[in-house]
N, C-alpha and C. Protein backbone atom coordinates (compact mmCIF):
# COMPACT_ATOMS: atom_id res chain seq x y z
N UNK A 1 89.38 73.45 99.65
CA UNK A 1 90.43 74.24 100.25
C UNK A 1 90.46 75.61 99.58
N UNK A 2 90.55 76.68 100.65
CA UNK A 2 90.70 77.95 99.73
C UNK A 2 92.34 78.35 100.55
N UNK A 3 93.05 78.48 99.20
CA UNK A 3 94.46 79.34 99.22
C UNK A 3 94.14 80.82 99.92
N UNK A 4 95.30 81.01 100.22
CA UNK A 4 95.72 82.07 100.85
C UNK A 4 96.96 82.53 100.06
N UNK A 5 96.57 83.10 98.63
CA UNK A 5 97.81 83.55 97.67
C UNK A 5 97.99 84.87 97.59
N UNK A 6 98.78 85.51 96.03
CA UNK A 6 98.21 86.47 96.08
C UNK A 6 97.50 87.03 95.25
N UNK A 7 96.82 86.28 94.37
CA UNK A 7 95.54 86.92 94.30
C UNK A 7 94.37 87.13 94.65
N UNK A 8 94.29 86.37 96.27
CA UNK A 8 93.09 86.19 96.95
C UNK A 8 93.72 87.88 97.78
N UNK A 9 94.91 87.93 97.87
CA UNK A 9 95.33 89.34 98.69
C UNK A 9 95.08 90.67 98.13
N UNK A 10 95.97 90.05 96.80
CA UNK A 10 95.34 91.35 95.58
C UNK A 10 94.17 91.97 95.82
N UNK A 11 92.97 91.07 95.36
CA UNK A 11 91.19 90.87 95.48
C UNK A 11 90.94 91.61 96.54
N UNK A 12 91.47 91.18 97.82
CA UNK A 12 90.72 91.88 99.06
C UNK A 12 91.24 93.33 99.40
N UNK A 13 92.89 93.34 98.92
CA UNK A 13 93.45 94.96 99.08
C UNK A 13 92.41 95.84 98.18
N UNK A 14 92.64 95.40 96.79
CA UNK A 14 91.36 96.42 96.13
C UNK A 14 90.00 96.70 96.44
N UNK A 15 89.45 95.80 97.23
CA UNK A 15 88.12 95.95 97.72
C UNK A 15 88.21 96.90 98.74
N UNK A 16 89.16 96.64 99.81
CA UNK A 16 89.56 97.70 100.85
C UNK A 16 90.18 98.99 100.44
N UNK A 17 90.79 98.88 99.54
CA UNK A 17 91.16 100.81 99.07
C UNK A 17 90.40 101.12 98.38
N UNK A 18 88.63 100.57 97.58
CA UNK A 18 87.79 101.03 97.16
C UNK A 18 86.92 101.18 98.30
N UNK A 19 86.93 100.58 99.69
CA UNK A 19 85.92 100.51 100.54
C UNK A 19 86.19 102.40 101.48
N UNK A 20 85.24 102.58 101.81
CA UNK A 20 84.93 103.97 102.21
C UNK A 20 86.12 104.18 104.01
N UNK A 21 85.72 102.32 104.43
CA UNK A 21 86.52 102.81 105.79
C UNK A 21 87.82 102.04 105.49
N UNK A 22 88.38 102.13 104.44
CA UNK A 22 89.71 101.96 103.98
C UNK A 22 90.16 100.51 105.00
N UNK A 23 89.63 99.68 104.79
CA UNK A 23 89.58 97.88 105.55
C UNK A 23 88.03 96.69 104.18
N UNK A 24 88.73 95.84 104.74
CA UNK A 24 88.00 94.40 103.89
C UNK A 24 88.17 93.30 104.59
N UNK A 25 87.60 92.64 105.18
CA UNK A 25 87.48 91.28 105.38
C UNK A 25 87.35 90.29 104.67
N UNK A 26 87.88 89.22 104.62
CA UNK A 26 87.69 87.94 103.93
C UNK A 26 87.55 86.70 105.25
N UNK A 27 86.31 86.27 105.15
CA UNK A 27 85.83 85.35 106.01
C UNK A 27 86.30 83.40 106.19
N UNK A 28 87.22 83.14 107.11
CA UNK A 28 87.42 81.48 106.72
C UNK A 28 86.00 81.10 107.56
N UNK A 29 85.44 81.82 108.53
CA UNK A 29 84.40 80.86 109.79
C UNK A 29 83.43 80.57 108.40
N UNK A 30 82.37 80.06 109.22
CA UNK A 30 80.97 79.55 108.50
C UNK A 30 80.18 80.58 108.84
N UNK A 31 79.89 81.15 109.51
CA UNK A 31 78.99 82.23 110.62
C UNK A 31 79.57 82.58 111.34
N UNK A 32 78.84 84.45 111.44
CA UNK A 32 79.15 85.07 112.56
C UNK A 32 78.98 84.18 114.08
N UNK A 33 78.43 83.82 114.24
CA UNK A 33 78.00 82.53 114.99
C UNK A 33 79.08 81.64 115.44
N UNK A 34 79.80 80.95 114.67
CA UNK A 34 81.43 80.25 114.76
C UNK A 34 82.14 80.63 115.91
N UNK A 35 82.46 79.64 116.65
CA UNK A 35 82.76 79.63 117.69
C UNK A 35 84.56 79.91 117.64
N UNK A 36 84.83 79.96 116.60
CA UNK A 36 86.18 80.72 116.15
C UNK A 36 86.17 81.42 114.97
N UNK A 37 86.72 82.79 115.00
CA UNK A 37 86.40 83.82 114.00
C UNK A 37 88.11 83.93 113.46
N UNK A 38 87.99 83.22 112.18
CA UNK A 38 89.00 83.02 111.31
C UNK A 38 89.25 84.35 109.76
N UNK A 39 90.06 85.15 109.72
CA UNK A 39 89.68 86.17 108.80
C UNK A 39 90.77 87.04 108.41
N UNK A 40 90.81 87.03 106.71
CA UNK A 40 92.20 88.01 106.40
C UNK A 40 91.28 89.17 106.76
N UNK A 41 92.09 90.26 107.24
CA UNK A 41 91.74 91.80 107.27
C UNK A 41 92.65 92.63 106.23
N UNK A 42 92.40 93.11 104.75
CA UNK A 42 92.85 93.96 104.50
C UNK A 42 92.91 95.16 104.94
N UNK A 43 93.68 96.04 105.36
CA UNK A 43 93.50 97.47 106.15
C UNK A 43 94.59 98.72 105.22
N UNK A 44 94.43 99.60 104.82
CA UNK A 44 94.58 100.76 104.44
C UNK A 44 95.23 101.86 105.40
N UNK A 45 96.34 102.57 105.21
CA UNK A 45 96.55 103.56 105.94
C UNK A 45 95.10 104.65 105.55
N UNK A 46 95.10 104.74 107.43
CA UNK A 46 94.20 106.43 107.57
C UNK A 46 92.64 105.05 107.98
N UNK A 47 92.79 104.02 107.76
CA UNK A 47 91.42 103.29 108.37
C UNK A 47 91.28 104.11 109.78
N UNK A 48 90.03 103.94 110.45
CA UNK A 48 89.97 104.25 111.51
C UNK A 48 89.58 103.07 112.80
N UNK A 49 90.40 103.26 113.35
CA UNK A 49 90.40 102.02 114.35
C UNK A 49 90.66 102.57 115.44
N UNK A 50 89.33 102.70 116.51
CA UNK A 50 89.23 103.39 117.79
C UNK A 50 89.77 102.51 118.77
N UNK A 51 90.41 103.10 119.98
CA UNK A 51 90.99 102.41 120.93
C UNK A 51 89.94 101.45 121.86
N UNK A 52 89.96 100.11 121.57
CA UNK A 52 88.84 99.32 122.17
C UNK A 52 89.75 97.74 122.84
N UNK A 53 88.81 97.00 123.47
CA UNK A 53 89.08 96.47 123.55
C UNK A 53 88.05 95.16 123.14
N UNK A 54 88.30 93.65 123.54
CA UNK A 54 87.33 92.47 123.75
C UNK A 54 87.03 92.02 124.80
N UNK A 55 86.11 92.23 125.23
CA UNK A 55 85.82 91.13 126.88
C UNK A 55 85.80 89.69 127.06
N UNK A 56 85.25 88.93 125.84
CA UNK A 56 85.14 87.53 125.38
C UNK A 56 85.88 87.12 124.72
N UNK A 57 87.53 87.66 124.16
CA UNK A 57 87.93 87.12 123.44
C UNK A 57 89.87 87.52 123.18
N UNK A 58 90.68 86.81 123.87
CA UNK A 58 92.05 87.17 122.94
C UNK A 58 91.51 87.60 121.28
N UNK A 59 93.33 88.15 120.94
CA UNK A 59 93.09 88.44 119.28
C UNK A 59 94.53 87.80 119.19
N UNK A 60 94.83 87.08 117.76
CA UNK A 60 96.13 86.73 117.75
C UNK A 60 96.40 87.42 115.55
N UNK A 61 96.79 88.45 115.71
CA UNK A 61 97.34 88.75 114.55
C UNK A 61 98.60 88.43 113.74
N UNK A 62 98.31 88.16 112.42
CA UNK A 62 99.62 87.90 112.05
C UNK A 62 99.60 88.34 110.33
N UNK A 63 100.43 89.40 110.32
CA UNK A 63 101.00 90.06 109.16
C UNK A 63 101.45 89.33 108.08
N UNK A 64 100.85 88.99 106.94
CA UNK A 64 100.82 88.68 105.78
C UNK A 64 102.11 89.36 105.18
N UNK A 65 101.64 90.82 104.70
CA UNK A 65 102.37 91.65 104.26
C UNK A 65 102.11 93.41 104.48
N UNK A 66 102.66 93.86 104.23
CA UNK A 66 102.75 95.51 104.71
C UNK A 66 103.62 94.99 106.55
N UNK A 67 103.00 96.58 106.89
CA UNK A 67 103.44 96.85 108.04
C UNK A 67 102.27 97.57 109.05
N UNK A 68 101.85 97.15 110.33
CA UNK A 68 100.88 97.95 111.27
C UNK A 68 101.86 98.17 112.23
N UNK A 69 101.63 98.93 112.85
CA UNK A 69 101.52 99.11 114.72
C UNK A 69 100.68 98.71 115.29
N UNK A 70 101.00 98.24 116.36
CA UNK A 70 99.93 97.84 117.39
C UNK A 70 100.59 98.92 118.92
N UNK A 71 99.35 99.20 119.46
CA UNK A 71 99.54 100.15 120.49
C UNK A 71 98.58 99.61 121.62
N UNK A 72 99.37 99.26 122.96
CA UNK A 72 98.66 99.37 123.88
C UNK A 72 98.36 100.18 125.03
N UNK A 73 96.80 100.56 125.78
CA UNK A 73 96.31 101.35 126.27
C UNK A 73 96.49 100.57 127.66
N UNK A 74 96.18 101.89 128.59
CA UNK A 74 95.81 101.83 129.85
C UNK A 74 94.65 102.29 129.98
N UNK A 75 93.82 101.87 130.77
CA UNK A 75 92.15 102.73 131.04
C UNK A 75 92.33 103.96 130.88
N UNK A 76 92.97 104.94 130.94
CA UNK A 76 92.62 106.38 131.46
C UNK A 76 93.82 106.68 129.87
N UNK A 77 93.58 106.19 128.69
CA UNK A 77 94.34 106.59 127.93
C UNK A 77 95.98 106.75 127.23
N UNK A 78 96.52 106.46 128.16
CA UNK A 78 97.96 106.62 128.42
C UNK A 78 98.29 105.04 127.42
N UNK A 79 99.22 105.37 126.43
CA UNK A 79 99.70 104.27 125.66
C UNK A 79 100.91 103.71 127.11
N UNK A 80 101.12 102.51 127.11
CA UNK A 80 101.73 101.18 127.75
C UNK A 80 102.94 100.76 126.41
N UNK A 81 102.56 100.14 125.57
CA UNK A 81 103.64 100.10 124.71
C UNK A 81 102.97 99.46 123.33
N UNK A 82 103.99 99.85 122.48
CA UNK A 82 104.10 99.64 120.92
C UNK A 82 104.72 99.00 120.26
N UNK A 83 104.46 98.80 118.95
CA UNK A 83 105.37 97.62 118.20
C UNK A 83 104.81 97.56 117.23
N UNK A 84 105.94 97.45 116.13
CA UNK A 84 105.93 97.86 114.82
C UNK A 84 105.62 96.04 114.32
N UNK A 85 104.69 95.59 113.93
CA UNK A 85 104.95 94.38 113.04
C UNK A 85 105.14 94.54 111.96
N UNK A 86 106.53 94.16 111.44
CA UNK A 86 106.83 93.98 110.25
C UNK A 86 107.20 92.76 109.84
N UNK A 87 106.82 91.90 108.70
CA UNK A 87 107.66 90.71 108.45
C UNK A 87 108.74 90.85 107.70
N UNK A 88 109.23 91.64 107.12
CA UNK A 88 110.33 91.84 106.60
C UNK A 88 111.64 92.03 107.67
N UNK A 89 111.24 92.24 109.06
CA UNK A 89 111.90 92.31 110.12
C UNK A 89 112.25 91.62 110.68
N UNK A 90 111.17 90.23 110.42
CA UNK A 90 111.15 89.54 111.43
C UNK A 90 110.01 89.19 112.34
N UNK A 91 109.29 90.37 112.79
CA UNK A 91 108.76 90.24 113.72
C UNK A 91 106.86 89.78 112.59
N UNK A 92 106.25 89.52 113.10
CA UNK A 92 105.06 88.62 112.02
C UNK A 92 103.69 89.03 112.39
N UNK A 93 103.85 88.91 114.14
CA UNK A 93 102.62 88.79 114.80
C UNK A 93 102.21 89.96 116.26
N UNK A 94 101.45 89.67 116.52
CA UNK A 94 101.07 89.60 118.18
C UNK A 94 99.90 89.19 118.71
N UNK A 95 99.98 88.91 119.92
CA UNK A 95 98.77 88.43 120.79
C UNK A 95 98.30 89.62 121.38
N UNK A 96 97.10 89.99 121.37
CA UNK A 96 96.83 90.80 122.56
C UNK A 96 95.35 90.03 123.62
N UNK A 97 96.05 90.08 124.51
CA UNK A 97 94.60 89.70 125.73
C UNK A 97 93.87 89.65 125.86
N UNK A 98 92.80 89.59 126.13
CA UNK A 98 91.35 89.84 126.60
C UNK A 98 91.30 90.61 127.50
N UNK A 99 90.42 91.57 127.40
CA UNK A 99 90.59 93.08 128.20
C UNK A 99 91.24 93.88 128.00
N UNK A 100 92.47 93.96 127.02
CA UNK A 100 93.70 94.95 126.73
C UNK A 100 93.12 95.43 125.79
N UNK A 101 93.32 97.10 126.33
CA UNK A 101 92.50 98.28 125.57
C UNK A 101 93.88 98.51 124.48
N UNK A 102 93.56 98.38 123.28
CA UNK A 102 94.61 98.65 121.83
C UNK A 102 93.96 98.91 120.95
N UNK A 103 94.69 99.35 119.91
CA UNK A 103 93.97 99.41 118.53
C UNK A 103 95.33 99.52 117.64
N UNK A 104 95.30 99.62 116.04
CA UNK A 104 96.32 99.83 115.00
C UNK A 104 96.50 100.64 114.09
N UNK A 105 97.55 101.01 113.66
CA UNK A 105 98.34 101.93 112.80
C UNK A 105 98.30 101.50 111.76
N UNK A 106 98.03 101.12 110.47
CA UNK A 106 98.57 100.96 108.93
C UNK A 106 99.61 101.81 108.66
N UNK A 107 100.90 101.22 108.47
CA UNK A 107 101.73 101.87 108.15
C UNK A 107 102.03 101.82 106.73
N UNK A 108 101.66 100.88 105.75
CA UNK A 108 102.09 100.59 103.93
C UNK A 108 100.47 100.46 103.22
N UNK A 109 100.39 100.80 102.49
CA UNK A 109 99.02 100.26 101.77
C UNK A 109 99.91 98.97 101.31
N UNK A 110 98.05 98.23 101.16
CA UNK A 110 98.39 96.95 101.24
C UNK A 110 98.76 96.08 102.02
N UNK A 111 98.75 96.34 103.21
CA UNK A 111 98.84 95.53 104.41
C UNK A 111 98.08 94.68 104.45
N UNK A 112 97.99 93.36 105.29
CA UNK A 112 97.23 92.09 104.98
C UNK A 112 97.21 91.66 106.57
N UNK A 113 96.46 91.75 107.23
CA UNK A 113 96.70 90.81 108.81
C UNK A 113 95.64 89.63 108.18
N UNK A 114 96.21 88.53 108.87
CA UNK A 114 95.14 87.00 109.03
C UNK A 114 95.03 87.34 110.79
N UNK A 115 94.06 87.38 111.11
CA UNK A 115 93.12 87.24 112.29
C UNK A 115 92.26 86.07 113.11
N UNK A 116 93.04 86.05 114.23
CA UNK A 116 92.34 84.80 114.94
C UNK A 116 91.67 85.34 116.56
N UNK A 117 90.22 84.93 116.42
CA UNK A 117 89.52 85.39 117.89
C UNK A 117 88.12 84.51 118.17
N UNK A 118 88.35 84.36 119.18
CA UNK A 118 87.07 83.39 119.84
C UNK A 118 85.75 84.04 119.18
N UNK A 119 85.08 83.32 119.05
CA UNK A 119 83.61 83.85 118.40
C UNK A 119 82.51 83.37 119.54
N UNK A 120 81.52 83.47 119.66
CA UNK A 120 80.86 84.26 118.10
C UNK A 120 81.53 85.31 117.74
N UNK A 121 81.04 86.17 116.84
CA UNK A 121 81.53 87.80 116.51
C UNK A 121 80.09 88.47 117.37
N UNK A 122 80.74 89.22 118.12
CA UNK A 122 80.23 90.43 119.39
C UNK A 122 80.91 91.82 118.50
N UNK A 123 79.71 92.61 117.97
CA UNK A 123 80.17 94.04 117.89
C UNK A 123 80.62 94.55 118.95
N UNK A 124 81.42 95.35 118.75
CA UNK A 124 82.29 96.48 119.51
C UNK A 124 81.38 97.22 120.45
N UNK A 125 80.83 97.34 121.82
CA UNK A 125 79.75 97.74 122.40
C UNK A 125 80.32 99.56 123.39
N UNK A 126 79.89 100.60 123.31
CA UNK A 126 80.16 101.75 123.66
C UNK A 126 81.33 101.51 124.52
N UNK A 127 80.99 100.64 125.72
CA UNK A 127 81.28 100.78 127.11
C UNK A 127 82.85 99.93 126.38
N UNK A 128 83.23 99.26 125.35
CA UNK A 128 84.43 98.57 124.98
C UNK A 128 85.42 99.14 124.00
N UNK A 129 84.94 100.72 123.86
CA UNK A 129 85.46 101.61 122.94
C UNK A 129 86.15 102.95 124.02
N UNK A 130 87.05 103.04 123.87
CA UNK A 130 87.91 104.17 124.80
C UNK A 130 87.66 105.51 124.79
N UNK A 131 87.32 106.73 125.05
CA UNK A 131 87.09 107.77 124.31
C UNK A 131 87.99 108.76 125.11
C-alpha cells in the first residue's frame, strides 16, 4: 500500500517547484498502458496548461490541497463557465467530459489534484489543443 500523506505531498510539491514546467506527477497505474490512469498532479502557479481537451476519456479531479480553477471552453474560445475548487470551501472536485475543451488556473503554491482518467495515456494531439 502506498499512503497518500504528507510527505508523499511535500516530495512531489518540491519536485514540481524545482521542475521547469512548474507541475509533477506521481503515478498509482502500472503503465502508461493501464487502462485507468490513477495520479497525484502537483501543479504550481504560472504552470502552463493550454486549453485542450480528451476525446477518449472523462477527467475526474479532486483537490488535495491548495486551490485551482477550472475553466470551461466553447470551440471558438469563448469561456462557458468557471469554478474555483477549493477544499477549504467545500467544494473538492470536478468532472469534466469527454470532449469539453478546459484547462486550469493554480491559484496557491502547493496545490495537490489526485487525478482520475480512462487510459491508456494518449498525449495531447495538435488537433485536441485550442489555439
Amino acid at each position: 500500500m502506498r499512503l497518500i500523506d504528507t510527505f508523499l505531498l511535500d516530495t512531489i510539491t518540491s519536485r514540481a517547484q524545482e521542475s521547469p514546467r512548474l507541475r509533477m506527477n506521481y503515478n498509482f497505474h502500472d503503465s502508461l498502458a493501464a487502462p485507468s490512469q490513477r495520479l497525484i498532479n502537483a501543479v504550481e502557479p504560472g504552470t502552463i496548461m493550454p486549453i485542450h481537451r480528451h476525446l477518449h476519456t472523462s477527467e475526474t479531479y479532486v483537490v488535495l490541497r491548495g486551490r485551482i480553477k477550472v475553466v470551461i471552453y466553447s470551440s471558438n474560445r469563448m469561456p462557458l463557465m468557471s469554478s474555483i475548487i477549493d477544499p477549504s470551501k467545500g467544494i473538492y472536485g470536478g468532472h469534466i467530459d469527454k470532449g469539453e475543451w478546459h484547462t486550469i488556473e493554480v491559484l496557491d503554491r502547493g496545490s495537490i489534484i489526485f487525478e482520475c482518467k480512462d487510459g491508456p495515456y494518449i498525449p495531447i494531439s495538435e488537433n485536441c489543443i485550442l489555439k
